[in-house]
Protein backbone atom coordinates (compact mmCIF):
# COMPACT_ATOMS: atom_id res chain seq x y z
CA UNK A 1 88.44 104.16 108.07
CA UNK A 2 85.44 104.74 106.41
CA UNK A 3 85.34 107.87 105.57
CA UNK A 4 88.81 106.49 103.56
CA UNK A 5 87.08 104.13 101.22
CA UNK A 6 84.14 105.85 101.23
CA UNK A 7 86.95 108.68 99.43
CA UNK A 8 87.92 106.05 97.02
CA UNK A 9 84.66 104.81 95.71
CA UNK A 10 83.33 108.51 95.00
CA UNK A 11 86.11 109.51 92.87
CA UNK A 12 86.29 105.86 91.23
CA UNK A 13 82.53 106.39 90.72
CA UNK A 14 82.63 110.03 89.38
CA UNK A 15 85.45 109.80 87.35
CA UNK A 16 84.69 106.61 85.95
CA UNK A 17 81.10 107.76 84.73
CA UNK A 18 82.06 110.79 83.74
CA UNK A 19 84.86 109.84 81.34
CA UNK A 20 82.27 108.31 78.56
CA UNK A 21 80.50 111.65 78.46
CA UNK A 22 84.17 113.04 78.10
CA UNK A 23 84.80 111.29 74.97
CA UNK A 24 81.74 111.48 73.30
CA UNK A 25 82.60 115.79 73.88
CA UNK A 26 85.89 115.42 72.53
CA UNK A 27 84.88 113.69 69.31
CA UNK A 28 82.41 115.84 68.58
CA UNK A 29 84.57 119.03 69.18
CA UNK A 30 87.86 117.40 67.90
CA UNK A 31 89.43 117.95 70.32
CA UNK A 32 92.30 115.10 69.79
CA UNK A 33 95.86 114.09 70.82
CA UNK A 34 97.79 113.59 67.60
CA UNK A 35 100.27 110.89 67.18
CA UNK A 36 103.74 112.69 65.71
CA UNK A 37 107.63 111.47 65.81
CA UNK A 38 107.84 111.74 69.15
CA UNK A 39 104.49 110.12 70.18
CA UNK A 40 104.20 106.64 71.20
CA UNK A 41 100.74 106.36 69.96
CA UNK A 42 99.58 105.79 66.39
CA UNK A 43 95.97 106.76 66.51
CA UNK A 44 94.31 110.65 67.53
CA UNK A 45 92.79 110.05 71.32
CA UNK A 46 90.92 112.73 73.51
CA UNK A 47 93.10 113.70 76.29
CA UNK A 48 90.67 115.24 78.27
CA UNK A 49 90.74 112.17 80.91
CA UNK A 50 92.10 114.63 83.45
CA UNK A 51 89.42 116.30 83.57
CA UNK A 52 87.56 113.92 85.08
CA UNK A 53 90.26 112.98 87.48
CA UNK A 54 90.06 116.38 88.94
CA UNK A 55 86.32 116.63 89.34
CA UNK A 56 86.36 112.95 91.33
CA UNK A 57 89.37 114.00 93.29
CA UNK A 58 87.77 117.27 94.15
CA UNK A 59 84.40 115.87 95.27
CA UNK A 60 85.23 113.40 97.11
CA UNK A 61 87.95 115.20 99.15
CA UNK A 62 85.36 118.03 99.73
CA UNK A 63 82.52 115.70 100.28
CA UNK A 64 84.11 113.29 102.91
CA UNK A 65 86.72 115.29 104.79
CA UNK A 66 85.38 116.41 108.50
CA UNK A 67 85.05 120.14 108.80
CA UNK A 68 87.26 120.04 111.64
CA UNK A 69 90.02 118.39 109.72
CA UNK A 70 89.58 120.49 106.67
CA UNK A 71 91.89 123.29 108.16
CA UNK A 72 94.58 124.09 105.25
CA UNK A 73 93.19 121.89 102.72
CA UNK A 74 91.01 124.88 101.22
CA UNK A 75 94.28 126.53 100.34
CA UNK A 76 95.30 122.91 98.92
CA UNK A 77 92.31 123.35 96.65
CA UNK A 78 93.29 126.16 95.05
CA UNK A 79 96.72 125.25 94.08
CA UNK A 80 94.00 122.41 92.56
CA UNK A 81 92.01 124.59 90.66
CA UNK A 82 95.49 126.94 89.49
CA UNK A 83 97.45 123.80 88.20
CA UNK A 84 93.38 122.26 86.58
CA UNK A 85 93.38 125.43 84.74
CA UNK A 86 96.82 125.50 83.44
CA UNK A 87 96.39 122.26 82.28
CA UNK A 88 92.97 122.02 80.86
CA UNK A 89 94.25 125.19 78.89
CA UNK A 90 97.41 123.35 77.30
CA UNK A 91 95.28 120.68 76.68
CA UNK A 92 92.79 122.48 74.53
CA UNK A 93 95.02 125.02 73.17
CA UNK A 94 99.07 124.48 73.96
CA UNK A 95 100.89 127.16 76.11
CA UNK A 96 104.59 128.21 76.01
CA UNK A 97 106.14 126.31 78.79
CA UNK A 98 107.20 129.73 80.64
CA UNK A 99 103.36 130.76 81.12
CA UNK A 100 102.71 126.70 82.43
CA UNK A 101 105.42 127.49 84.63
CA UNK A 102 104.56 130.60 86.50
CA UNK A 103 100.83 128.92 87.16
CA UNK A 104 103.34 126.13 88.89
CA UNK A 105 105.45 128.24 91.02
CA UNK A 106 102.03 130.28 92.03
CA UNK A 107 100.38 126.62 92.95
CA UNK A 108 103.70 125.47 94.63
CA UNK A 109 103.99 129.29 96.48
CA UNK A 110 100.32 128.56 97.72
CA UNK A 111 101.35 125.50 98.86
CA UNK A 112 103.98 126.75 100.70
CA UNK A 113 103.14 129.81 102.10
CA UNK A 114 99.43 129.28 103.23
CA UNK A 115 99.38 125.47 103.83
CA UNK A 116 103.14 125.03 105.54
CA UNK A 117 104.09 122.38 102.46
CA UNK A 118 107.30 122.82 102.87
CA UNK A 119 110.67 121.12 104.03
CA UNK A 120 112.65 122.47 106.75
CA UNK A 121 115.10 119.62 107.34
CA UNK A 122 117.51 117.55 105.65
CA UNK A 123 117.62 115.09 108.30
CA UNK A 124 121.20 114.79 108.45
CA UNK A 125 122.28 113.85 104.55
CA UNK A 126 125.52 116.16 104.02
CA UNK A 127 125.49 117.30 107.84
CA UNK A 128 122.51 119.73 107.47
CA UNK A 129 119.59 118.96 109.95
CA UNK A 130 117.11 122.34 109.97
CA UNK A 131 117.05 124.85 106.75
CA UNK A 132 116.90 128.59 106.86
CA UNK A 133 113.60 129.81 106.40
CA UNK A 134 114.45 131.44 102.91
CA UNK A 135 116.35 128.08 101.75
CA UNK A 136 113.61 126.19 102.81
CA UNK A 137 110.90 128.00 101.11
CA UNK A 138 113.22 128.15 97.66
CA UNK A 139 114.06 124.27 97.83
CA UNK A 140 110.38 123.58 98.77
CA UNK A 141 108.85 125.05 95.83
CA UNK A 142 111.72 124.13 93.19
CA UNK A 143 110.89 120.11 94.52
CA UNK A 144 106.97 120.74 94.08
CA UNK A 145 107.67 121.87 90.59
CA UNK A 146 109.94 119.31 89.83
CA UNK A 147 107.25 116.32 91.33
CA UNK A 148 104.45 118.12 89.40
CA UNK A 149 106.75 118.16 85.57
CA UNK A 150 107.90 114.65 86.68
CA UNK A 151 104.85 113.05 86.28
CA UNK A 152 103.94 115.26 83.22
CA UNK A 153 107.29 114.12 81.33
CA UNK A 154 106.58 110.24 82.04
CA UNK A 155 102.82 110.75 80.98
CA UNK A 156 104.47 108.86 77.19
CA UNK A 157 102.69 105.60 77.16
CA UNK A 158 99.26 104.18 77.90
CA UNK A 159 98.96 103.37 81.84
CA UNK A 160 102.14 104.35 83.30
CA UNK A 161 101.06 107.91 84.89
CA UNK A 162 98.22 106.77 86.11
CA UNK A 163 99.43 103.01 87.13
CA UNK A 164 102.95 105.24 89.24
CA UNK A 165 100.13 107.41 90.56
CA UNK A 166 98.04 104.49 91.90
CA UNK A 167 101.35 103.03 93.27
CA UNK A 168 102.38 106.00 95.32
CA UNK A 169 99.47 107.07 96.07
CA UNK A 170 98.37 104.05 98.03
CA UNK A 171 101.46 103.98 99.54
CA UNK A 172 101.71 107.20 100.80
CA UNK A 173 97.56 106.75 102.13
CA UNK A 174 98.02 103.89 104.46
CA UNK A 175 101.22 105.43 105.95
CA UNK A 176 98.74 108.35 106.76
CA UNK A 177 96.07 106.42 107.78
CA UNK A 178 98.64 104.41 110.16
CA UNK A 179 99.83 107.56 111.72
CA UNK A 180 96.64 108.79 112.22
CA UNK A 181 96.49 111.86 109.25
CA UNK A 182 93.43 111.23 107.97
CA UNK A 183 93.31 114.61 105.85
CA UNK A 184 96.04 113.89 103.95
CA UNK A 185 95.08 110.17 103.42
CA UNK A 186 91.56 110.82 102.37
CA UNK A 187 93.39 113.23 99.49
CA UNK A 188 95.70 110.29 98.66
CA UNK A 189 93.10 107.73 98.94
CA UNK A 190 90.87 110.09 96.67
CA UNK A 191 93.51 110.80 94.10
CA UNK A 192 93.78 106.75 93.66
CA UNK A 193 90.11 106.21 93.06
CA UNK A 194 89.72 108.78 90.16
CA UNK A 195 92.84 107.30 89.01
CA UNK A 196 92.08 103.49 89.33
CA UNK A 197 88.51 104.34 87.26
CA UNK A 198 90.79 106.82 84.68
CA UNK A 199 93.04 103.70 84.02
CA UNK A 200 90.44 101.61 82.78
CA UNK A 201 89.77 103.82 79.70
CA UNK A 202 93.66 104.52 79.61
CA UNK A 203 94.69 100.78 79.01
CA UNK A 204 95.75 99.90 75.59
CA UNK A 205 93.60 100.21 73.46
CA UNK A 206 93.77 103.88 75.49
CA UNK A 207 90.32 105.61 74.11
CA UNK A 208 91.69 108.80 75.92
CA UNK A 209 94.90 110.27 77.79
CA UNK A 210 94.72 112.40 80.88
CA UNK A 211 96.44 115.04 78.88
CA UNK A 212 98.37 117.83 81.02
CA UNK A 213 95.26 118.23 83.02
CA UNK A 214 95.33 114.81 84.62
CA UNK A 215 99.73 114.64 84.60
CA UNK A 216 99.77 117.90 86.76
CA UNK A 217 97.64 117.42 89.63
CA UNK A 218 98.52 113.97 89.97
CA UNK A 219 102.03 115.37 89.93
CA UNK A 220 100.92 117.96 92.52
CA UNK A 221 99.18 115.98 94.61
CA UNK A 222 101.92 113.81 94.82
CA UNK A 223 104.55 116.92 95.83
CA UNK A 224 101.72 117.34 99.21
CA UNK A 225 102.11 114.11 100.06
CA UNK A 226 105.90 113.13 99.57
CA UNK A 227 106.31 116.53 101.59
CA UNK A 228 103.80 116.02 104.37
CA UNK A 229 105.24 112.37 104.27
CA UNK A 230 108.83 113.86 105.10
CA UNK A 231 107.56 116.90 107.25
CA UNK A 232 105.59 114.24 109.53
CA UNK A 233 108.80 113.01 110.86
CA UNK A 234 109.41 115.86 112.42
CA UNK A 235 106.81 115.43 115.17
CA UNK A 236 106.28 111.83 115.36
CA UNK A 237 107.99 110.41 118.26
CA UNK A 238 112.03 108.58 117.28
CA UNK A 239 110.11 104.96 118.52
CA UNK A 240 107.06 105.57 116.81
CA UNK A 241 105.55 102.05 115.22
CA UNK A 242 105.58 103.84 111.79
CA UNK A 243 108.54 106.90 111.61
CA UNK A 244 111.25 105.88 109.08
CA UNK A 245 115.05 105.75 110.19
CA UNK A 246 115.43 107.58 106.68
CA UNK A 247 113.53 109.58 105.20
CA UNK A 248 114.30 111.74 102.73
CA UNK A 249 115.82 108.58 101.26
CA UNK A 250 112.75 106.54 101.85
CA UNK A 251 110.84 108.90 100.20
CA UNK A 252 112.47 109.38 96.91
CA UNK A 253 112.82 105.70 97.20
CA UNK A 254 108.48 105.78 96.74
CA UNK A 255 108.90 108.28 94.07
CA UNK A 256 112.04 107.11 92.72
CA UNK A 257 110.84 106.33 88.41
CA UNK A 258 108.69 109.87 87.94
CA UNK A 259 112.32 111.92 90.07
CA UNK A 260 115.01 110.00 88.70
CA UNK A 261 113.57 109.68 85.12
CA UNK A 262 113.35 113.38 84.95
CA UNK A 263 116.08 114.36 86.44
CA UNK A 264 118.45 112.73 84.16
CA UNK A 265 117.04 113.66 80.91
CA UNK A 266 117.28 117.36 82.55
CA UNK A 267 120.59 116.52 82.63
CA UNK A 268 121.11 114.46 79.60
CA UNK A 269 119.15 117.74 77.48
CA UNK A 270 121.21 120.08 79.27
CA UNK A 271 124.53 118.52 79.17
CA UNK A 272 123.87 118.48 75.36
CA UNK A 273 123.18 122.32 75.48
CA UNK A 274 119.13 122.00 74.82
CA UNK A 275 116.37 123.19 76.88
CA UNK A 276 115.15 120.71 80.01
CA UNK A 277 111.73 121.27 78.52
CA UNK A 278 112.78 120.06 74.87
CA UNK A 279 110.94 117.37 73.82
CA UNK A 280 112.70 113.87 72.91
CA UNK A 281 112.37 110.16 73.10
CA UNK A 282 115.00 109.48 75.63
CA UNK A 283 112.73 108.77 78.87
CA UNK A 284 112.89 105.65 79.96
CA UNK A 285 109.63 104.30 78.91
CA UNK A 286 110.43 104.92 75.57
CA UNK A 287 114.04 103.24 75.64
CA UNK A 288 111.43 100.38 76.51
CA UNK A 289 109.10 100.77 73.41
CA UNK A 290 112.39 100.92 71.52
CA UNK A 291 113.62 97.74 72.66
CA UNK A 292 110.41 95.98 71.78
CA UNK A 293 108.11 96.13 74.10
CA UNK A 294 104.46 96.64 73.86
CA UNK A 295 103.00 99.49 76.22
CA UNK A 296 101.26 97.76 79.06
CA UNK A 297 104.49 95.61 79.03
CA UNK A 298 106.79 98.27 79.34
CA UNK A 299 104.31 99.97 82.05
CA UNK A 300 104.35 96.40 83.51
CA UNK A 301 108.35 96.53 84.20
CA UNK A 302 108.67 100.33 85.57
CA UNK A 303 105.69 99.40 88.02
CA UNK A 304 107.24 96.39 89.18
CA UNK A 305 110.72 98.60 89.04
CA UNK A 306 109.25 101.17 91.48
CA UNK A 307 107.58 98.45 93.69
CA UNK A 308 111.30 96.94 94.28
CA UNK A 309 112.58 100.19 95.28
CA UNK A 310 109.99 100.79 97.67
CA UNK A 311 110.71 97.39 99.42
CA UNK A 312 114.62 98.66 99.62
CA UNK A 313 114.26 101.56 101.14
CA UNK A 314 112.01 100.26 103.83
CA UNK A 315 114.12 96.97 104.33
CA UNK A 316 117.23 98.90 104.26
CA UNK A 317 116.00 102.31 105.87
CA UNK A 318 118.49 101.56 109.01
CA UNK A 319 121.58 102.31 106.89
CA UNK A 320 121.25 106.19 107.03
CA UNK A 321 120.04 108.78 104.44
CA UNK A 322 123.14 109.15 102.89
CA UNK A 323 123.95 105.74 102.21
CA UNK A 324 120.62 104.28 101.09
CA UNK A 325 120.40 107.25 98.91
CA UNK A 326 123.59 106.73 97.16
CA UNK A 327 122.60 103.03 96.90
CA UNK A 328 119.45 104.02 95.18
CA UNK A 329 120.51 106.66 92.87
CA UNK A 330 123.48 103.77 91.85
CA UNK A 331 121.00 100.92 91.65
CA UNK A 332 118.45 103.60 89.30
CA UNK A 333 121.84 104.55 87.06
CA UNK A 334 122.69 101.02 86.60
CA UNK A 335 119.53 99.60 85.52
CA UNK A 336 119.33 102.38 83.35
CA UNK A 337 122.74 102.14 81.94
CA UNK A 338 121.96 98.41 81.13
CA UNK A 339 118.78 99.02 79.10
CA UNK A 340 120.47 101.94 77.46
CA UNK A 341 123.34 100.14 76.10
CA UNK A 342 120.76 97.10 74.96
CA UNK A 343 118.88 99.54 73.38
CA UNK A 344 121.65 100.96 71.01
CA UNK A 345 123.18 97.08 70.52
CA UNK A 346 119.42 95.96 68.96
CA UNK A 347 119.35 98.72 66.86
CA UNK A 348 123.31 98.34 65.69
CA UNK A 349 122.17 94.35 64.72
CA UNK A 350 119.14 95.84 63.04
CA UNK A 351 121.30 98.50 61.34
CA UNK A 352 123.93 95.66 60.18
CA UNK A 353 121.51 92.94 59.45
């Protein structure tokens, strides 16, 4: 238990001292985030902040993990350092998507190969319980890369990343605290301190953004944990104080606004013959700005969005996979079909007034 908050406070600590000495390096090398027509800010702002989320999470998980626990968490580190590079590199001087995207499948195959981050069960949704060995490899690393670009694409508006992080990161800690996996909860207790300290400077007025450096290892981080979270079930005993009826469900329940955010405007993009990686103002977050909202108010709402979604799928985990997934994904199309259409009604008036 200690060695848990003693995780937290170093990377709140590091990270939060270090980001002043960030900014003043930025300014003086101009290195800025520019607003443009599809940026939701209006001033230039370093967005070197992940940066310093990386170096807190990396100390403290190295500094407080027992040797004897360490065991595949070296090879976690270097997916770290792979995806830190990648992003500290688009940050300072963009890449073509392609090149960011090799770095991610050599992270993810890291992941998978070397520390067994991988799903091998469906847990009965469509009648499939165990996956092939190929399939599972193939499905584990497209749903790491997915996780990691999911939190990069909703990285639009001051606080939400981080504030999603925070949320699912917690979450996702105390479960592994409570089933005694204290590895993976000091990583998810360490990525929530450098966050926590990073959100303070990222609050509007933001004075800098975590940039692709801080969006993909969050992201990443958060693909170890939702698959450890969903692997875990696997040995924990059916009665077990703590194993979830459902799962997979539960789980993309806990990740359900950075998943189901991307995956439609994959969709929506492709469906309208672009690229998935094309850039637009059709995330959620900014159908809020559109319909008025400042935002830490919009950031505000898909917090407290996610939050209620968590609290169904653990209230309502005894349904079955299937079910409580469908319910989910229906509950996430509606809300967003709602805000859509009151979107394009304000700006009709506005047109017609």
């Amino acid at each position: 238990m200690y060695d848990i908050v003693l995780s937290f406070l170093t990377a709140f600590m590091l990270t939060y001292f270090a980001i002043p000495s960030i900014i003043n390096i930025a300014k003086q090398k101009n290195l800025y985030d520019e607003p443009g027509e599809r940026r939701s800010h209006t001033q230039a702002t370093p967005s070197l902040g992940g940066i310093a989320i990386f170096a807190g999470v990396i100390f403290s998980i190295i500094l407080w993990t027992p040797f004897e626990l360490f065991g595949d968490l070296q090879y976690i580190l270097c997916s770290f350092i792979i995806i830190f590079l990648i992003g500290a590199k688009d940050d300072i001087l963009p890449i073509s998507p392609n090149k960011k995207l090799i770095g991610e499948v050599l992270a993810a195959a890291i992941l998978v190969f070397k520390s067994n981050v991988k799903l091998t069960s469906f847990y009965g949704i469509f009648g499939i319980n165990e996956l092939p060995e190929v399939v599972s490899i193939v499905i584990s690393i497209f749903v790491i890369i997915v996780i990691i670009n999911a939190f990069n694409l909703i990285d639009g508006i001051n606080g939400l990343s981080g504030s999603i992080a925070t949320l699912i990161s917690v979450t996702l800690g105390v479960w592994f605290f409570l089933t005694d996996q204290i590895a993976l909860a000091l990583v998810a207790f360490s990525l929530a301190g450098a966050v926590v300290a990073f959100l303070k400077y990222n609050f509007t007025p933001a004075k800098i953004f975590m940039g692709d450096t801080g969006s993909l290892l969050i992201g990443l981080v958060c693909s170890i944990l939702t698959i450890k979270f969903i692997e875990s079930h696997n040995v924990l005993a059916v009665d077990h104080r703590w194993a979830f009826k459902a799962v997979p469900a539960v789980a993309i329940g806990i990740m359900i606004l950075p998943l189901f955010d991307t995956l439609r405007v994959f969709l929506m993009r492709a469906l309208r013959g672009k690229s998935p990686f094309s850039p637009d103002r059709t995330h959620i977050h900014h159908l809020l700005i559109d319909f008025g909202l400042s935002h830490m108010q919009a950031t505000g709402v898909l917090v407290t969005v996610n939050i209620f979604f968590i609290i169904l799928v653990v209230s309502l985990q005894g349904i079955g996979s299937l079910y409580l997934l469908m319910l989910v994904i229906g509950i996430a199309i509606g809300l967003t079909a709602i805000l859509y259409f009151s979107v394009s009604r304000k700006k009709l008036n506005q047109q017609t007034s």
